[in-house]
Protein backbone atom coordinates (compact mmCIF):
# COMPACT_ATOMS: atom_id res chain seq x y z
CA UNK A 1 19.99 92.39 -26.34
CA UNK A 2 21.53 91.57 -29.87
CA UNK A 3 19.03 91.06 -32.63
CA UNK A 4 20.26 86.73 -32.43
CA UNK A 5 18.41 86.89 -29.06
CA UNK A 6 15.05 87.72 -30.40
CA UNK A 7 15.55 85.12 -33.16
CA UNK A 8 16.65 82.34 -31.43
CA UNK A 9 13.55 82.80 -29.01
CA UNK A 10 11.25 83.27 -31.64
CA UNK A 11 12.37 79.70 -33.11
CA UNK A 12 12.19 78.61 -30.04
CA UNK A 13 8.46 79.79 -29.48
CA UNK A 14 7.96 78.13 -33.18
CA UNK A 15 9.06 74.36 -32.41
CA UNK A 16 7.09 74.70 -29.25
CA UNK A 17 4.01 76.05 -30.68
CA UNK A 18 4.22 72.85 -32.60
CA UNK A 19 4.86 71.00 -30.42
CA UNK A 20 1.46 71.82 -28.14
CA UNK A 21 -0.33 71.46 -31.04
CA UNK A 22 1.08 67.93 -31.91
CA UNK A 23 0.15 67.05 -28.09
CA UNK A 24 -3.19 67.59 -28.64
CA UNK A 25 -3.99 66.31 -31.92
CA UNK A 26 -2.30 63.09 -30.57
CA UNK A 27 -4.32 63.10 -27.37
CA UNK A 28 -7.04 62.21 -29.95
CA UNK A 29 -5.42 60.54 -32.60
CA UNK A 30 -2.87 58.40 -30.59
CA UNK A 31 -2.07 56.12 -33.18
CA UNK A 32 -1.14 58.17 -36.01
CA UNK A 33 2.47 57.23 -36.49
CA UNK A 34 3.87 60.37 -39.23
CA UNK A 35 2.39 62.55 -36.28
CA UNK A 36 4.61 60.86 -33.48
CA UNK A 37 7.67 61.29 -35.73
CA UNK A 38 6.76 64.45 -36.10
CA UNK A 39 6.17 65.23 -32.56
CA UNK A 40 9.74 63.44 -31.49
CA UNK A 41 11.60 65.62 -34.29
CA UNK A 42 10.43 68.80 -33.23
CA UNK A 43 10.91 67.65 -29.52
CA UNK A 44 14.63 66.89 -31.16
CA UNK A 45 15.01 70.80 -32.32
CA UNK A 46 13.36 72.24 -29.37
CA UNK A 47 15.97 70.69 -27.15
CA UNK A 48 19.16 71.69 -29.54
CA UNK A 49 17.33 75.42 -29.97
CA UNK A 50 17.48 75.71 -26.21
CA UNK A 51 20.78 74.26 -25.64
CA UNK A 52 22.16 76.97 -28.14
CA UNK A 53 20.13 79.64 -26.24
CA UNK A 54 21.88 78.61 -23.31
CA UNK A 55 25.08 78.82 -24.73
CA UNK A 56 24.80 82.19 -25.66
CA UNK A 57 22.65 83.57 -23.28
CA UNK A 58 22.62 81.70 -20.12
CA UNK A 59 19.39 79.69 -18.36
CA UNK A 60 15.98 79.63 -20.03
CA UNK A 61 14.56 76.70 -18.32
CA UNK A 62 13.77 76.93 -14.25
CA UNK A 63 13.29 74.41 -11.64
CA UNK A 64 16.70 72.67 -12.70
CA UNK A 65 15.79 72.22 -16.04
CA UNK A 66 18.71 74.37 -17.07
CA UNK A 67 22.04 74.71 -14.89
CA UNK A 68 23.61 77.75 -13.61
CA UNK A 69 26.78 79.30 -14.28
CA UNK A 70 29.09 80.80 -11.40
CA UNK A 71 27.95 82.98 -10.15
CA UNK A 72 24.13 82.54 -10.16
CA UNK A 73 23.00 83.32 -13.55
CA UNK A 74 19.40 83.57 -12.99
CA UNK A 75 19.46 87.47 -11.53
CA UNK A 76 20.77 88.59 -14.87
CA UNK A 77 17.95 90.10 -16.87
CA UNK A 78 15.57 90.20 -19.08
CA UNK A 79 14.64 86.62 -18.39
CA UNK A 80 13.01 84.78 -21.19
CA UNK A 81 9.15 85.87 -20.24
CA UNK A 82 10.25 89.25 -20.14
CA UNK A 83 11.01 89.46 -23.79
């Protein structure tokens, strides 16, 4: 795989890192507002950071949270937990 694979995915792994830790800080402090915004933002980039993925590398998400290309794309290896 090119060296942009491993650095997408490592972005990727970033924004969602954050992202569980936002979820549970705000399981306990539900009302704090600059936390929400920051939660929704980085739900924002996650989304466009996988999009992009997808683009370039085909389906990261399973269980139809990504689509498939023709033929079926999910054979093709590594798959995303494999890296």
């Amino acid at each position: 795989m090119p060296a942009s694979y491993y650095q997408l995915m490592e972005k990727i792994q970033a924004v969602d890192f954050v992202l569980v830790d936002l979820t549970l800080y705000l399981d306990t402090h539900p009302e704090d507002l600059e936390a929400i915004k920051q939660f929704n933002q980085k739900a924002m980039e996650s989304k466009q950071l996988k999009a992009e993925f997808e683009s370039q590398f085909g389906p990261l998400l399973q269980y139809g949270l990504s689509y498939s290309s023709y033929p079926w794309s999910w054979k093709d290896t590594p798959w995303p937990w494999q890296v």
